[in-house]
C-alpha atoms as a PDB file:
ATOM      1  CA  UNK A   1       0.000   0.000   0.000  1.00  0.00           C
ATOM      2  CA  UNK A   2       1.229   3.622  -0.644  1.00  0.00           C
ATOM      3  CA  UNK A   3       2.577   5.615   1.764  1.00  0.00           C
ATOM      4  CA  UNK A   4       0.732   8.844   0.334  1.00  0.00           C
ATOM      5  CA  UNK A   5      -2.227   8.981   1.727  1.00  0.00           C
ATOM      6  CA  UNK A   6      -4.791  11.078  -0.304  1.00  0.00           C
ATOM      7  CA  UNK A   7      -7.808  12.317   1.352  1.00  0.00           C
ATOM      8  CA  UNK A   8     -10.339  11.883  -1.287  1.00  0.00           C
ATOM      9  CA  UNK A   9     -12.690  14.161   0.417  1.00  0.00           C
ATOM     10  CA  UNK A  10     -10.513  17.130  -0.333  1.00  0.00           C
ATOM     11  CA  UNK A  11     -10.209  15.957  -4.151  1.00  0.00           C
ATOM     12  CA  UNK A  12     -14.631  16.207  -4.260  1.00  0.00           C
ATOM     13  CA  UNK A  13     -15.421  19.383  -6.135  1.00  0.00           C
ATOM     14  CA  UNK A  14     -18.532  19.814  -4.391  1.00  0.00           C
ATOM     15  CA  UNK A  15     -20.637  23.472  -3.599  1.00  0.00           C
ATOM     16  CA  UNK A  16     -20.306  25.057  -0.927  1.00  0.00           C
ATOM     17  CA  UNK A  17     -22.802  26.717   1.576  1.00  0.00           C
ATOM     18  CA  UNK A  18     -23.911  29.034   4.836  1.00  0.00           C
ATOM     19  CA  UNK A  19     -26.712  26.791   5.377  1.00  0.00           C
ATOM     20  CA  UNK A  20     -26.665  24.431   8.446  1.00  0.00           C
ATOM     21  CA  UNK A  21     -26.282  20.813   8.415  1.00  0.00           C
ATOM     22  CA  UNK A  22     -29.241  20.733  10.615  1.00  0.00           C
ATOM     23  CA  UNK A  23     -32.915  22.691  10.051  1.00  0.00           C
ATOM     24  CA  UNK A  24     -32.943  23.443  14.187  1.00  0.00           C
ATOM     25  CA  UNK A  25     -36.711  24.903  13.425  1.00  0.00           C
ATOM     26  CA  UNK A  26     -37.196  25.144  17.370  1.00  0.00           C
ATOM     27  CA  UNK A  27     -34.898  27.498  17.408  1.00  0.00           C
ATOM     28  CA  UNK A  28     -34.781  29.787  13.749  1.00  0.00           C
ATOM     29  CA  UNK A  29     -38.450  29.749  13.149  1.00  0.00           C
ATOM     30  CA  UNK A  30     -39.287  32.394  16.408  1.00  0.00           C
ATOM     31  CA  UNK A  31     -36.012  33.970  15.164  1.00  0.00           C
ATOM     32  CA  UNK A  32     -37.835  34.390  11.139  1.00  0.00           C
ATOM     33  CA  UNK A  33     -41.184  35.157  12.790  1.00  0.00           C
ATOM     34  CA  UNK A  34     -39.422  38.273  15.236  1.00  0.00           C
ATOM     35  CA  UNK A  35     -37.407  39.180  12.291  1.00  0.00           C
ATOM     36  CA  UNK A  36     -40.489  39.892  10.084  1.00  0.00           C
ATOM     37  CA  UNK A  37     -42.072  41.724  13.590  1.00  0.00           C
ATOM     38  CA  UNK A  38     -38.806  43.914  13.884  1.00  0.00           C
ATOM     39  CA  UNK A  39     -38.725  44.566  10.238  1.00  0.00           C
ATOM     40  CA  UNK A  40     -42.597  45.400  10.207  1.00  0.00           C
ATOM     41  CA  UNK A  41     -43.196  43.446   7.073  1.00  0.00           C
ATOM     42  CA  UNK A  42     -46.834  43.370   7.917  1.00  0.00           C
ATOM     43  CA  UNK A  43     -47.071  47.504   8.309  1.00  0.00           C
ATOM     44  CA  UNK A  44     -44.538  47.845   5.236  1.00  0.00           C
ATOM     45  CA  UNK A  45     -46.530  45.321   2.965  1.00  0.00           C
ATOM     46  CA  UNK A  46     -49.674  47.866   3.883  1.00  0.00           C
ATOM     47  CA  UNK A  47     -47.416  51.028   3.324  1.00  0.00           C
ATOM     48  CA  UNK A  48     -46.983  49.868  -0.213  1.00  0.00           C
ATOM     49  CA  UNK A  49     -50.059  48.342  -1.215  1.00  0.00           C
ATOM     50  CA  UNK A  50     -51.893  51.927  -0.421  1.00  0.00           C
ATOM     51  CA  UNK A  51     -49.065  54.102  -1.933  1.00  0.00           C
ATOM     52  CA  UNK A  52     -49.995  51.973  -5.399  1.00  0.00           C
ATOM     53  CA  UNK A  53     -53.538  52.868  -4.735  1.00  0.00           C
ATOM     54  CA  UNK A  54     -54.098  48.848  -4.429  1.00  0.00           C
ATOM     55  CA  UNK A  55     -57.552  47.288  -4.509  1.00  0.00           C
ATOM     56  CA  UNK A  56     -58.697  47.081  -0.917  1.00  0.00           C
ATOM     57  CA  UNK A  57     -59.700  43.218  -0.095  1.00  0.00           C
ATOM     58  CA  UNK A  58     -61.411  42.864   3.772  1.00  0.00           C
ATOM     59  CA  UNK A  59     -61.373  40.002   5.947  1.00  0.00           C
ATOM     60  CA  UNK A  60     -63.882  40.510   9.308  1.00  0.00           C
ATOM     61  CA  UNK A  61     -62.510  38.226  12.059  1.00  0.00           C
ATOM     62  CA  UNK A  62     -65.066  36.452  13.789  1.00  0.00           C
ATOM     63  CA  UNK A  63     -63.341  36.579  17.302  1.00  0.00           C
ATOM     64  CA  UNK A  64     -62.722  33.951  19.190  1.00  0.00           C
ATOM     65  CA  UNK A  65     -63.670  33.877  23.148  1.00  0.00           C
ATOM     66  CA  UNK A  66     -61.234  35.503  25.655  1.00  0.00           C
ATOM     67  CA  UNK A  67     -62.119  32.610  28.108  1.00  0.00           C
ATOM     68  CA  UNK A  68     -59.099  29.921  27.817  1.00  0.00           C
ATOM     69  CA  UNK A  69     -55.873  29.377  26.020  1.00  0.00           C
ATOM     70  CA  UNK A  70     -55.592  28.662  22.541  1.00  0.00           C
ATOM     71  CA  UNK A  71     -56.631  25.230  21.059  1.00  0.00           C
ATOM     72  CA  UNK A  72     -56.703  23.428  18.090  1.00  0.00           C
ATOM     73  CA  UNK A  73     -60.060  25.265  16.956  1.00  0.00           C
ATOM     74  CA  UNK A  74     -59.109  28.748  17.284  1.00  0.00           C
ATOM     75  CA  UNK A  75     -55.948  28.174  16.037  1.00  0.00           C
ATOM     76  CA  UNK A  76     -57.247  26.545  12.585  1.00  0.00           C
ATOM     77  CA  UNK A  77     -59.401  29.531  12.481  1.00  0.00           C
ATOM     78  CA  UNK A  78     -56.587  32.002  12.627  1.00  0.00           C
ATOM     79  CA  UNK A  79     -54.460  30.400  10.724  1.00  0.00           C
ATOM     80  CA  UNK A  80     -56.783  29.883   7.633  1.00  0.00           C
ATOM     81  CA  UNK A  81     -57.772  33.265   7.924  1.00  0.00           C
ATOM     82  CA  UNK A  82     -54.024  34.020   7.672  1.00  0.00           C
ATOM     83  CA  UNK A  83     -53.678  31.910   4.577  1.00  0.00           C
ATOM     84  CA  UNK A  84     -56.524  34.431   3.067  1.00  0.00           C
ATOM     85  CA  UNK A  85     -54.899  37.749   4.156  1.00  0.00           C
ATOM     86  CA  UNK A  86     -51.523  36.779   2.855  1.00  0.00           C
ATOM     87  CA  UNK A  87     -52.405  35.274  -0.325  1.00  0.00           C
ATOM     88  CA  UNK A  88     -54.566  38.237  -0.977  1.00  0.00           C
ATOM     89  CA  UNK A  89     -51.096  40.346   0.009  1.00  0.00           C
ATOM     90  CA  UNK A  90     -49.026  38.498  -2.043  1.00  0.00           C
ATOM     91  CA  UNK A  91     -52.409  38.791  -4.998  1.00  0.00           C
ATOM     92  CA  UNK A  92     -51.536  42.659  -5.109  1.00  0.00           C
ATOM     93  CA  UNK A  93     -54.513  43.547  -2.310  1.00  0.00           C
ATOM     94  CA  UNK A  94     -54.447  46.064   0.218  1.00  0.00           C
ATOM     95  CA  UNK A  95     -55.317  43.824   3.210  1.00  0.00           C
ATOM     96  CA  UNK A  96     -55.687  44.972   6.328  1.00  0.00           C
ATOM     97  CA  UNK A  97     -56.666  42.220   8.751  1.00  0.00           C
ATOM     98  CA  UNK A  98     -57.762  43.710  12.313  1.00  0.00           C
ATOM     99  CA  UNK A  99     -58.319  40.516  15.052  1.00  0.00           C
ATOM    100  CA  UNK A 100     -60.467  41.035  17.721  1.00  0.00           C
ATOM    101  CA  UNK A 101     -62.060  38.950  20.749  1.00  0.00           C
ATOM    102  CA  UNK A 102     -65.115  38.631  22.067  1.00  0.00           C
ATOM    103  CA  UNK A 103     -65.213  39.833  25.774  1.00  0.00           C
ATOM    104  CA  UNK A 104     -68.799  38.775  26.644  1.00  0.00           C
ATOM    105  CA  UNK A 105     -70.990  35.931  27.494  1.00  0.00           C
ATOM    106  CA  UNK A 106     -71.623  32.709  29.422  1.00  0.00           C
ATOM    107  CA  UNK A 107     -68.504  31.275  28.819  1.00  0.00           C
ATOM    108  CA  UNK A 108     -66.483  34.083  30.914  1.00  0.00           C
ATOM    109  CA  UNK A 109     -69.395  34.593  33.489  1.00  0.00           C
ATOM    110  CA  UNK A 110     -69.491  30.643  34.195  1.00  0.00           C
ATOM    111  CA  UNK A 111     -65.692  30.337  34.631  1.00  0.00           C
ATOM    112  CA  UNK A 112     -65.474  33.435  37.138  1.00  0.00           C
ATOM    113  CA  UNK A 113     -68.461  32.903  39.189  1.00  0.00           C
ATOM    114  CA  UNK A 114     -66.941  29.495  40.072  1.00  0.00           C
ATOM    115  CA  UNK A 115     -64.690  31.480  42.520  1.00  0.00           C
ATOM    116  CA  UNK A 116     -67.107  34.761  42.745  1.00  0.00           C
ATOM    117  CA  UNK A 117     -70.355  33.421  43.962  1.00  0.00           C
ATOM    118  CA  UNK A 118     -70.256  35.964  47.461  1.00  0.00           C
ATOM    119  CA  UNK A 119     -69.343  38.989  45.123  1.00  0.00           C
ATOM    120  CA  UNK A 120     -71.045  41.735  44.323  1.00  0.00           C
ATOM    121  CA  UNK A 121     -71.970  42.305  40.341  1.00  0.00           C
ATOM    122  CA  UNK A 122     -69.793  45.648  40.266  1.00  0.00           C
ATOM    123  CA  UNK A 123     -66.835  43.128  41.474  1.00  0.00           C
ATOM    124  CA  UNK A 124     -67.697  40.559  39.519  1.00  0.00           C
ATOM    125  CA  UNK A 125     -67.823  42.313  36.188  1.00  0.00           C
ATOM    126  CA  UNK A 126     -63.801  44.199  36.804  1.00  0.00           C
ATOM    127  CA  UNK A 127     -63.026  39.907  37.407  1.00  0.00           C
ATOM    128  CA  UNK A 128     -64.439  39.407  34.317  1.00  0.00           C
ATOM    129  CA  UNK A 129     -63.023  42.473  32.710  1.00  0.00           C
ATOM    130  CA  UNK A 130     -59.303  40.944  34.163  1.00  0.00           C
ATOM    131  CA  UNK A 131     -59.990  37.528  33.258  1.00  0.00           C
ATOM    132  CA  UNK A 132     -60.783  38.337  30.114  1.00  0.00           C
ATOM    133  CA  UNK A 133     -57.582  40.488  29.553  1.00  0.00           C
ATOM    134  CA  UNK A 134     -55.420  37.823  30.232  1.00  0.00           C
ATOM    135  CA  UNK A 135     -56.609  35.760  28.340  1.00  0.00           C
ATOM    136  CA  UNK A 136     -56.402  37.799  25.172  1.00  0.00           C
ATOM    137  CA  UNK A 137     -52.971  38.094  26.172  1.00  0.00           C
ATOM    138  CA  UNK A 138     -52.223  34.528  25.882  1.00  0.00           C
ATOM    139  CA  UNK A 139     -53.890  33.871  22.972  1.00  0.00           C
ATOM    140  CA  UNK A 140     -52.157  37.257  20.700  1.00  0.00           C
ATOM    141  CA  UNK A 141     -48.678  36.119  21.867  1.00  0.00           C
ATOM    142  CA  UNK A 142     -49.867  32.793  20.317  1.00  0.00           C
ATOM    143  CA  UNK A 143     -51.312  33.966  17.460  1.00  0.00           C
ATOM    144  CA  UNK A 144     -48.401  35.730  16.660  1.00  0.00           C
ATOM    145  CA  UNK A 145     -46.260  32.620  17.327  1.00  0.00           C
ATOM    146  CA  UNK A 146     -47.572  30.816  14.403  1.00  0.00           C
ATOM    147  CA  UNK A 147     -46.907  34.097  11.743  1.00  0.00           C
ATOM    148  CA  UNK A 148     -50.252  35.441  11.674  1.00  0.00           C
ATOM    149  CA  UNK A 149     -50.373  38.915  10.129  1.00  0.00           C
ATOM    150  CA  UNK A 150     -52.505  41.434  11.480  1.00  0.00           C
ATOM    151  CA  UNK A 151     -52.225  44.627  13.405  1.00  0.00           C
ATOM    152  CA  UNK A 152     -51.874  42.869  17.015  1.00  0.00           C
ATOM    153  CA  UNK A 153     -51.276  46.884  18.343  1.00  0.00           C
ATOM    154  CA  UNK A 154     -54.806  47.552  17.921  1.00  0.00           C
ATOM    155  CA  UNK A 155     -57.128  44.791  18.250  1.00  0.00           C
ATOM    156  CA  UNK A 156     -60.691  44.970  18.360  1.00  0.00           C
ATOM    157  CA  UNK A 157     -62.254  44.571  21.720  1.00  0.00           C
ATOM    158  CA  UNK A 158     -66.408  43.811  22.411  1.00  0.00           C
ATOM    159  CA  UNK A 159     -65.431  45.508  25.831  1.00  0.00           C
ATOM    160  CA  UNK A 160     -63.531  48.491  24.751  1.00  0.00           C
ATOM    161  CA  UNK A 161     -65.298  51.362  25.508  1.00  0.00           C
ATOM    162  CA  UNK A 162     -64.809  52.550  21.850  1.00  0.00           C
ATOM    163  CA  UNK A 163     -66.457  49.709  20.490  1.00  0.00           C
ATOM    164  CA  UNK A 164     -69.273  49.975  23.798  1.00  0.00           C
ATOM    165  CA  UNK A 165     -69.791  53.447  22.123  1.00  0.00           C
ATOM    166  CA  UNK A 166     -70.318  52.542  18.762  1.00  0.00           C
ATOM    167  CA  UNK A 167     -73.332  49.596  20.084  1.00  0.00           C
ATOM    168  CA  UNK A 168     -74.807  52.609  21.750  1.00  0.00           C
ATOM    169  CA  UNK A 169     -74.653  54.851  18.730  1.00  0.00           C
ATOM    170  CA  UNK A 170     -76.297  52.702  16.108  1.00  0.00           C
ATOM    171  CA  UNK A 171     -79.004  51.599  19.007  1.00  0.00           C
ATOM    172  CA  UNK A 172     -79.492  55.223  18.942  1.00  0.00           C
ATOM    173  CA  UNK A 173     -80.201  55.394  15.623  1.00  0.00           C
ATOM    174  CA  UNK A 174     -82.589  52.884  15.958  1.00  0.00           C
ATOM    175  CA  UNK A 175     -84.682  54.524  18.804  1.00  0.00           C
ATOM    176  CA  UNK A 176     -84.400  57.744  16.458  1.00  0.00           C
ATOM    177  CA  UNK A 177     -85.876  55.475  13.536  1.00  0.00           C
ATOM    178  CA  UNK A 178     -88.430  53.943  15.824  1.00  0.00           C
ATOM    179  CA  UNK A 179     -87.538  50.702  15.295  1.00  0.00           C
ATOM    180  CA  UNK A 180     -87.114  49.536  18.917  1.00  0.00           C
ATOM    181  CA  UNK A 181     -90.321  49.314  21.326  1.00  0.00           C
ATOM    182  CA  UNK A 182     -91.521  47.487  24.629  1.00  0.00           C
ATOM    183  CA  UNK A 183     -92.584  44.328  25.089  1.00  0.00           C
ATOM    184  CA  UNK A 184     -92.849  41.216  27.324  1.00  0.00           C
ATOM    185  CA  UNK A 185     -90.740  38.179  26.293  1.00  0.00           C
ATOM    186  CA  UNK A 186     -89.681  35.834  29.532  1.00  0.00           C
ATOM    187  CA  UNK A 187     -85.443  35.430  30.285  1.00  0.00           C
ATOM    188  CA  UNK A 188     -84.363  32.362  30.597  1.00  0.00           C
ATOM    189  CA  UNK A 189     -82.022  32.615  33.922  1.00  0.00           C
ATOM    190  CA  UNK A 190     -78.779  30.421  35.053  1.00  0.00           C
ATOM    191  CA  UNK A 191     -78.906  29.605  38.955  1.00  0.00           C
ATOM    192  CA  UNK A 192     -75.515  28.534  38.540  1.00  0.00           C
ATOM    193  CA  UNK A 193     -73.852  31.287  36.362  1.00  0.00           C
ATOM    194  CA  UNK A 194     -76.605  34.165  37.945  1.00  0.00           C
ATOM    195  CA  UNK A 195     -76.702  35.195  34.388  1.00  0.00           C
ATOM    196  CA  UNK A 196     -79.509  35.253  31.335  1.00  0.00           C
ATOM    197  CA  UNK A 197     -79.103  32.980  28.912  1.00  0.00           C
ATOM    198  CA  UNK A 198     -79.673  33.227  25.007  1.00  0.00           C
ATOM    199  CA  UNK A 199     -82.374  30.739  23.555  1.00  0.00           C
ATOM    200  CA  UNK A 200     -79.677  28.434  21.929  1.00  0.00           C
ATOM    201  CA  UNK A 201     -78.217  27.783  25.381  1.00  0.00           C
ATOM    202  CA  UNK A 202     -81.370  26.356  26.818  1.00  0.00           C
ATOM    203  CA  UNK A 203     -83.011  24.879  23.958  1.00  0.00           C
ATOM    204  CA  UNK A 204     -81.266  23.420  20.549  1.00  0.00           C
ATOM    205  CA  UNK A 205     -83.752  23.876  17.659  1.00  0.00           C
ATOM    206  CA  UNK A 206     -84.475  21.024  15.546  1.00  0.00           C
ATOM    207  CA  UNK A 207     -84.454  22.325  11.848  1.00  0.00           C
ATOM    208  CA  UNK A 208     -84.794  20.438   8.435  1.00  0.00           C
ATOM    209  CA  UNK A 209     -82.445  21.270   5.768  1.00  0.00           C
ATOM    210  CA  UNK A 210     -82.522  20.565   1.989  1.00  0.00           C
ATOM    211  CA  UNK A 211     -79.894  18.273   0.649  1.00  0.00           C
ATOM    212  CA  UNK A 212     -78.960  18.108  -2.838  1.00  0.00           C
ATOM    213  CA  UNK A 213     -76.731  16.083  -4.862  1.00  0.00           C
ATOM    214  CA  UNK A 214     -74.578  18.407  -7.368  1.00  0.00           C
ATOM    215  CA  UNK A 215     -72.415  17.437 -10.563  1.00  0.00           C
ATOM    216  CA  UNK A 216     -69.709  19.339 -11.280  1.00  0.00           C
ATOM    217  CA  UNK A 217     -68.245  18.929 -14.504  1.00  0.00           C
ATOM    218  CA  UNK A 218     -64.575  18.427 -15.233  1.00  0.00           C
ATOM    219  CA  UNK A 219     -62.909  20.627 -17.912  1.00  0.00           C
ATOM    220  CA  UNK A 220     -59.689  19.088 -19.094  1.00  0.00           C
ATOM    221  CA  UNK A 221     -57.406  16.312 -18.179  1.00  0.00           C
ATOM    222  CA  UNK A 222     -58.228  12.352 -19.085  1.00  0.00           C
ATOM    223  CA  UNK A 223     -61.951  12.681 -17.631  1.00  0.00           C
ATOM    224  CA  UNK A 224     -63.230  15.508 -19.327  1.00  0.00           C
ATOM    225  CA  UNK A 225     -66.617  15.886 -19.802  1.00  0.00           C
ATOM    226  CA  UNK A 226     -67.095  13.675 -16.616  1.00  0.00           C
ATOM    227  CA  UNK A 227     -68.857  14.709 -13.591  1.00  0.00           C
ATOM    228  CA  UNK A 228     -67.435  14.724  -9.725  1.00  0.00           C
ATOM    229  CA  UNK A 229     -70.691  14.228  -7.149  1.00  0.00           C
ATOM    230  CA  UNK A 230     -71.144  15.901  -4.089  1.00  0.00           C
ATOM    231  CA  UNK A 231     -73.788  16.182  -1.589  1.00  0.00           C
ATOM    232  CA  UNK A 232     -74.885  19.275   0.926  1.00  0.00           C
ATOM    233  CA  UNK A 233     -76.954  20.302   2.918  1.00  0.00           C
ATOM    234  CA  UNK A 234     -76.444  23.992   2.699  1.00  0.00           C
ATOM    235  CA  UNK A 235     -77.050  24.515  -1.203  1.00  0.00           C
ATOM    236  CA  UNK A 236     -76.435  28.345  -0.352  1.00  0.00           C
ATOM    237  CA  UNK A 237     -72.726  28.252  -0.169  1.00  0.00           C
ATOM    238  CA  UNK A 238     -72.039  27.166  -3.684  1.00  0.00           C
ATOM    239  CA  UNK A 239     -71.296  30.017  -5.204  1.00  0.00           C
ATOM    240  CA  UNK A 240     -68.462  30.232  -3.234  1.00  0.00           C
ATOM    241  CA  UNK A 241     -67.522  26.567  -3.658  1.00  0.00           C
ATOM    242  CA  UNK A 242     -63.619  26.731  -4.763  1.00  0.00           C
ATOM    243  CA  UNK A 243     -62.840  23.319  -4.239  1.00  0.00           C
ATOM    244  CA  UNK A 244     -64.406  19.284  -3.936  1.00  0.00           C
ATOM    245  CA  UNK A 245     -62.787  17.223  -1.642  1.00  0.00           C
ATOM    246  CA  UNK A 246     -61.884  13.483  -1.958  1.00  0.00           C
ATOM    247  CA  UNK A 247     -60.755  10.961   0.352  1.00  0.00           C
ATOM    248  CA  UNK A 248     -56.804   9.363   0.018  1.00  0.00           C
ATOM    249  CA  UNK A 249     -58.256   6.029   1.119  1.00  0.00           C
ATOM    250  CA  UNK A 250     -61.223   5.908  -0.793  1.00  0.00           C
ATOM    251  CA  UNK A 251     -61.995   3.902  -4.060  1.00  0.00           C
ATOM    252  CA  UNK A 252     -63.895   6.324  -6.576  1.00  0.00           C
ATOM    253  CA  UNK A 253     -65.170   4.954 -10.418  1.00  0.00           C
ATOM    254  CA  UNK A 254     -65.985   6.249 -13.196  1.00  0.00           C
ATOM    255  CA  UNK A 255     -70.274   4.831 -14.015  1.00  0.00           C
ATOM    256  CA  UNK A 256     -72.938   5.747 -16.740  1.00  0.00           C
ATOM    257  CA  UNK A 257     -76.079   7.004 -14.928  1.00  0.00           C
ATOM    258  CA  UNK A 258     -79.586   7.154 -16.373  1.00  0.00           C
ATOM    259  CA  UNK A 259     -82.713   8.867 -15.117  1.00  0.00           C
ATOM    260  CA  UNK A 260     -85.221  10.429 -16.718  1.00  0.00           C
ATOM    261  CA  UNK A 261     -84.172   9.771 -19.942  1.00  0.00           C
ATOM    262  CA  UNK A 262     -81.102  11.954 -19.529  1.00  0.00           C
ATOM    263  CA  UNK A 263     -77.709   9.487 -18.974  1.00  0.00           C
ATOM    264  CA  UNK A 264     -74.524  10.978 -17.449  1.00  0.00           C
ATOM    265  CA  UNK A 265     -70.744  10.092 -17.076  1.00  0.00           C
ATOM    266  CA  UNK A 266     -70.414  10.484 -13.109  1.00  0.00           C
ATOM    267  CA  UNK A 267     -67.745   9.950 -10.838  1.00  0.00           C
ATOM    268  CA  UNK A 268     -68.625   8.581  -6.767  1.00  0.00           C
ATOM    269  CA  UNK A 269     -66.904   6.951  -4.293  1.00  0.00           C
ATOM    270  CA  UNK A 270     -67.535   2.962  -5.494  1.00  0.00           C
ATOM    271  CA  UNK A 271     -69.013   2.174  -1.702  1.00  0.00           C
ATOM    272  CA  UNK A 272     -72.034   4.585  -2.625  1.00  0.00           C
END
């Protein structure tokens, strides 16, 4: 054997690169996230979008309840929204996305008044007001963990007295219009929680819906001409249908269909 050894390794032409060996996400994705916070990419994306005089696109967010930490719910909820707002963004939209939480209700009366039944209501409402706060706390510095965009400075909340003002100034309008007038109606009342209830939190409502089957018709590719079947019970929202689902584990065929007369090329899932 020869004496020279040659370290082959040094002989490999092969590129070379900054990037780690190892991803370490733990660690560099609350480094990305801070860096876009520090940068203000959200505020700068805004900046621009107006100075171009940018089509304005709107996203309302139906707030979640200050009453617990964040769970897998609320968090799909924010984070599809966020999927919207930035797509929109990246579209050429002016998107301004405001988040907001919903300080009222059952659901933060019934956790205080578990350690507040001796208190008086004036005491019992600043408990709520605190409980409440922390709460959104928690859940912003969560939401803002997993990259949502929005401006978390200035969130809309059902207890600020802004928004308190606005309630009272359209129910003024409404007493100026005379559309509001006295009545009797009986209040459904929670021993436990000392609080009203709505009617969906004594009562659920049985209520029929219409279900239809609907064929949508494929446009290109090998099936053309072909038909995908779905089924829902809330015909209402097809208009905004941008997608049909289908199952990875599922067997689906191609059948001829007649009724009526009429025959179609449809495609189901071969258990139905």
């Amino acid at each position: 054997m020869s004496e020279n050894k040659v370290n082959y390794k040094d002989t490999i032409c092969l590129p070379q690169t900054t990037f780690p060996m190892k991803g370490n996400l733990v660690n560099k994705e609350p480094e990305r996230l801070q860096g876009w916070e520090d940068a203000g990419i959200y505020d700068r994306i805004l900046a621009k979008r107006r100075a171009a005089g940018a089509e304005r696109y709107i996203l309302h967010d139906g707030p979640p309840f200050a009453n617990g930490d964040v769970h897998m719910g609320t968090a799909l909820n924010k984070v599809l929204k966020d999927f919207v707002v930035k797509s929109k963004s990246m579209a050429g939209f002016e998107v301004p996305f405001v988040p907001g939480w919903d300080c009222h209700g059952l659901p933060i009366e019934f956790k205080v008044m578990q350690d507040a039944r001796d208190k008086e209501p004036a005491e019992i409402r600043t408990l709520c007001e605190e409980f409440a706060n922390k709460w959104i706390a928690i859940q912003k510095a969560s939401f803002r963990r997993l990259g949502v965009f929005g401006d978390w400075e200035n969130p809309y909340l059902t207890m600020a007295p802004s928004y308190e003002a606005d309630i009272l100034r359209v129910f003024a309008k409404l007493v100026e219009k005379d559309r509001v007038y006295l009545s009797k109606k009986p209040v459904q009342w929670s021993y436990g929680a000392r609080t009203a209830l709505a009617e969906a939190e004594v009562e659920y409502q049985d209520k029929k819906s219409t279900a239809i089957y609907v064929p949508f018709t494929l446009k290109d590719g090998d099936f053309a001409g072909t038909s995908l079947v779905i089924w829902t019970t809330t015909p209402w929202t097809l208009p905004a249908n941008l997608g049909i689902a289908v199952h990875e584990r599922f067997v689906y065929v191609l059948g001829t269909f007649e009724k009526e007369g009429e025959t179609k090329e449809l495609i189901i899932a071969r258990d139905l």
